[in-house]
C-alpha atoms as a PDB file:
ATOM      1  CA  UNK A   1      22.161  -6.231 -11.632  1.00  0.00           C
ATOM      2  CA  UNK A   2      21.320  -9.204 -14.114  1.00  0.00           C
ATOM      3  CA  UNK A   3      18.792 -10.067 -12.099  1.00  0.00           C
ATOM      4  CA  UNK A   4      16.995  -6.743 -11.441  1.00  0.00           C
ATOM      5  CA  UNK A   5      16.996  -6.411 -15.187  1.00  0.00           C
ATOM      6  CA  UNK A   6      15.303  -9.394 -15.804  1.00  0.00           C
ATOM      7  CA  UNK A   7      12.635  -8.935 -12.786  1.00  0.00           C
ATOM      8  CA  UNK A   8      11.502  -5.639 -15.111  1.00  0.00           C
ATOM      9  CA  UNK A   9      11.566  -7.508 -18.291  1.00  0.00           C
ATOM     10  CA  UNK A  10       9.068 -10.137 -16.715  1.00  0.00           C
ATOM     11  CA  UNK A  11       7.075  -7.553 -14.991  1.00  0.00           C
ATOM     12  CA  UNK A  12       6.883  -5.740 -18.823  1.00  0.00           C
ATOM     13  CA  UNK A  13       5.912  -9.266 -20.177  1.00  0.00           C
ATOM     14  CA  UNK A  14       3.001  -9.272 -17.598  1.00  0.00           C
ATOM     15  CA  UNK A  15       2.001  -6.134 -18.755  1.00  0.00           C
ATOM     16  CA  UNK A  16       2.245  -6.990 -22.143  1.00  0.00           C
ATOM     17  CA  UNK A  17      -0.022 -10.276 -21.298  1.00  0.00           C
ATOM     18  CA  UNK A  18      -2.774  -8.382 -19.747  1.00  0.00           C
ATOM     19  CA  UNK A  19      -3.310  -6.245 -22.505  1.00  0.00           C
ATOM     20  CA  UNK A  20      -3.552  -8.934 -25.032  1.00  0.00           C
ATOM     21  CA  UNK A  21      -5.946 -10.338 -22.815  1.00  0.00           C
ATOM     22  CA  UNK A  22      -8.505  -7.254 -23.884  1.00  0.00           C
ATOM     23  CA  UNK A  23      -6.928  -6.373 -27.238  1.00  0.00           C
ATOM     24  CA  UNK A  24      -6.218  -3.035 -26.368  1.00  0.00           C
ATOM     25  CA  UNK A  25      -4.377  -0.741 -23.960  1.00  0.00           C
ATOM     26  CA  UNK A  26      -7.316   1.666 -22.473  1.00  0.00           C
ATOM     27  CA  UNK A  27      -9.714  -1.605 -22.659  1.00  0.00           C
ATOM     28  CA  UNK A  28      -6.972  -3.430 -19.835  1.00  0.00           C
ATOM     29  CA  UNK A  29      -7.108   0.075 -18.060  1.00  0.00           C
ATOM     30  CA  UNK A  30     -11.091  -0.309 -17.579  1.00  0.00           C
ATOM     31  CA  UNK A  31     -10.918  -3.741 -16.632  1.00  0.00           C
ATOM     32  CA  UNK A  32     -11.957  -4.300 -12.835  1.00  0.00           C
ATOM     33  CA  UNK A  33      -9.740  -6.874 -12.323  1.00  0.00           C
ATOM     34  CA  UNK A  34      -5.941  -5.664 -14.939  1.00  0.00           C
ATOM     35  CA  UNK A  35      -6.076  -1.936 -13.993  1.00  0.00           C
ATOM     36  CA  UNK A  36      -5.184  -2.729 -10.604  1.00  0.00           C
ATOM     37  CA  UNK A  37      -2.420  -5.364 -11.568  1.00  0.00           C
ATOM     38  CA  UNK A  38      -0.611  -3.011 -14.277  1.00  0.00           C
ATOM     39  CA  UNK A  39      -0.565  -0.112 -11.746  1.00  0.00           C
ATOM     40  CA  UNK A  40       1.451  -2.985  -9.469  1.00  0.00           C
ATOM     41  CA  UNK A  41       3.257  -4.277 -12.427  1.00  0.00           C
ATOM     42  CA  UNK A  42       4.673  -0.306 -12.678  1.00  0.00           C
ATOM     43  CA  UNK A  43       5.000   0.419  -9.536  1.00  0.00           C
ATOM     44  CA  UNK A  44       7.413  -3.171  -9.675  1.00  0.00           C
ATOM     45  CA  UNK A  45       9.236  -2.224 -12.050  1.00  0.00           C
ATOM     46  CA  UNK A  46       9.938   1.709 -10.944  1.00  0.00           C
ATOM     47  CA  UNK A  47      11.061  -0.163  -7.886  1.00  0.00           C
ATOM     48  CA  UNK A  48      13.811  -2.225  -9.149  1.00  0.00           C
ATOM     49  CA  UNK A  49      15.106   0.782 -10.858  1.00  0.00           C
ATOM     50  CA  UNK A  50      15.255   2.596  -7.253  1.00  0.00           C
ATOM     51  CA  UNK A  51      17.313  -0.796  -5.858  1.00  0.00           C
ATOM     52  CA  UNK A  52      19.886  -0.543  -9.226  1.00  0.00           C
ATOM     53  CA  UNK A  53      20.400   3.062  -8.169  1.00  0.00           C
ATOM     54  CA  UNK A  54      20.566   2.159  -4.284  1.00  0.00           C
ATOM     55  CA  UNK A  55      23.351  -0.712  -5.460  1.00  0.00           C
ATOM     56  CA  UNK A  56      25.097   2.146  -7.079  1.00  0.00           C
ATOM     57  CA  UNK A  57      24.733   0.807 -10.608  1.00  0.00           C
ATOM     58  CA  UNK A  58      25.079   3.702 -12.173  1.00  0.00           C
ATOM     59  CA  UNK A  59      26.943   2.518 -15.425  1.00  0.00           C
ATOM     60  CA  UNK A  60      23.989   0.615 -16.164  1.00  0.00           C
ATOM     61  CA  UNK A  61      21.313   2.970 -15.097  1.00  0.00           C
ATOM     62  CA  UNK A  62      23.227   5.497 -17.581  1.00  0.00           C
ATOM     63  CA  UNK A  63      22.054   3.335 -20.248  1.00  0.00           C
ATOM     64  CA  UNK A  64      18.276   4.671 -19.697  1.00  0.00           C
ATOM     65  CA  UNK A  65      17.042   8.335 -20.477  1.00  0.00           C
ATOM     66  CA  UNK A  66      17.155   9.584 -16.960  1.00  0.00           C
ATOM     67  CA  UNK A  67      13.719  11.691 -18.375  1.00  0.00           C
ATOM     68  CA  UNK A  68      12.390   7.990 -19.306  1.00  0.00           C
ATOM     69  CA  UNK A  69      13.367   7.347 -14.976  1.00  0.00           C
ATOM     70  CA  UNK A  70      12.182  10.364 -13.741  1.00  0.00           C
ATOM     71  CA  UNK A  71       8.766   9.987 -15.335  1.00  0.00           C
ATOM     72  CA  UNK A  72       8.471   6.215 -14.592  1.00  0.00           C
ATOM     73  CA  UNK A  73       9.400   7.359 -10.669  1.00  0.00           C
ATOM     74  CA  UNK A  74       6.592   9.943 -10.803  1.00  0.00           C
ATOM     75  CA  UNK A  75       4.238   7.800 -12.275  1.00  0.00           C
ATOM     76  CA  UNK A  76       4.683   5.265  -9.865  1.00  0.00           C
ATOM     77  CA  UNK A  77       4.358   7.646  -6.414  1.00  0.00           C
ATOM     78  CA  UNK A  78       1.005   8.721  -7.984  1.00  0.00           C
ATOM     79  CA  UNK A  79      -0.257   5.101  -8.595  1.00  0.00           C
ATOM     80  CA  UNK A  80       1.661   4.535  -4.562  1.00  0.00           C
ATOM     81  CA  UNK A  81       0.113   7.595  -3.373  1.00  0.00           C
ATOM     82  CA  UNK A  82      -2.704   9.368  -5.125  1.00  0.00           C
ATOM     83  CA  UNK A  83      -3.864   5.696  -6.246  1.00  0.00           C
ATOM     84  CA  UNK A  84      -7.888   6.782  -7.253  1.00  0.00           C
ATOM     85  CA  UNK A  85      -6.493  10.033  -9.332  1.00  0.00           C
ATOM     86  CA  UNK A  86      -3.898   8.435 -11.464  1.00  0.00           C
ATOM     87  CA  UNK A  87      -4.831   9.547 -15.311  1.00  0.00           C
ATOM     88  CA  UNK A  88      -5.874   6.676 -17.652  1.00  0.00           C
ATOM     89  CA  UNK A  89      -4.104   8.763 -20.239  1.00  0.00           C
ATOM     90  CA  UNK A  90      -1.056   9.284 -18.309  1.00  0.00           C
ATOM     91  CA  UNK A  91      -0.839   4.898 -18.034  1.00  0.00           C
ATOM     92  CA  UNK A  92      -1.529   4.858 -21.750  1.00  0.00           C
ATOM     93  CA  UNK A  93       1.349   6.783 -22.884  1.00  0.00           C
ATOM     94  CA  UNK A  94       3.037   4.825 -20.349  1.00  0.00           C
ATOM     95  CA  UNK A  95       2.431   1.441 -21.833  1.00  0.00           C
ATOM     96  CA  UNK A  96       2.062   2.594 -25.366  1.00  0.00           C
ATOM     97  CA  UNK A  97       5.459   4.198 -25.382  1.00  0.00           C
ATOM     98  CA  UNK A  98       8.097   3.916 -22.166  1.00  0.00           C
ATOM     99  CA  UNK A  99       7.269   0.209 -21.627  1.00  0.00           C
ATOM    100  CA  UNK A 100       8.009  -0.840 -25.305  1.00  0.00           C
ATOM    101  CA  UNK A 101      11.806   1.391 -24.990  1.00  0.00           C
ATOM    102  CA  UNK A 102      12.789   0.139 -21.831  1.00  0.00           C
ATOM    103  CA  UNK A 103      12.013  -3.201 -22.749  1.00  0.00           C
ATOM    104  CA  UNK A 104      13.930  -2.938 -26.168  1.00  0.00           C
ATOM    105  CA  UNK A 105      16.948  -0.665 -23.667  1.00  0.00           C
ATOM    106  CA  UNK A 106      17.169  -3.823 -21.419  1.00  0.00           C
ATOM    107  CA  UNK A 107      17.269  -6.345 -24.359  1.00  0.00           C
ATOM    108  CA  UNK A 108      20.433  -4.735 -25.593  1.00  0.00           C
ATOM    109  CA  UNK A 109      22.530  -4.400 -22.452  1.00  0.00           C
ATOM    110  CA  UNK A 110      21.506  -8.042 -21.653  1.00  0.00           C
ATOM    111  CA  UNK A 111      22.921  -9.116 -25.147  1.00  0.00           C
END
């Protein structure tokens, strides 16, 4: 479970690296080269929330908003599935907002 944890707080860090490298969220998304790496980066860390719920981890899954889940799960089968379409918009309210809470979520149930 630990470990799961911190594979999405590194994958968030990444995230959080590549935008810095631009300065700003929608100027990673147009980049050629960090669009295509946060769109993995999600995809990542939707994933290790799917294995914590396959493990049965549900009293630590029941620390997240399961709306916060839900959205990061459909973001992630657009970016898996419907890759060209996904909404620039869509990633920046993902980054801008989710990203930040989760990351602050896992901090506290690591502590």
């Amino acid at each position: 479970m630990k470990k799961r944890l911190q594979s999405i707080l590194v994958s968030i860090d990444d995230i959080e690296y590549f935008i810095q490298q631009k300065g700003k969220i929608m100027m990673a998304l147009e980049d050629r080269i960090l669009k295509p790496a946060i769109r993995m980066k999600i995809i990542t860390i939707s994933e290790q929330f799917n294995k914590l719920k396959e493990e049965n981890e549900f009293e630590i899954l029941s620390y997240f908003d399961k709306e916060d889940l839900r959205g990061m799960n459909a973001v992630r089968n657009f970016i898996a599935h419907d890759y060209d379409s996904v909404d620039d918009e869509i990633l920046e309210i993902v980054l801008r907002i989710h990203l930040p809470k989760l990351k602050s979520d896992i901090l506290q149930i690591l502590n």
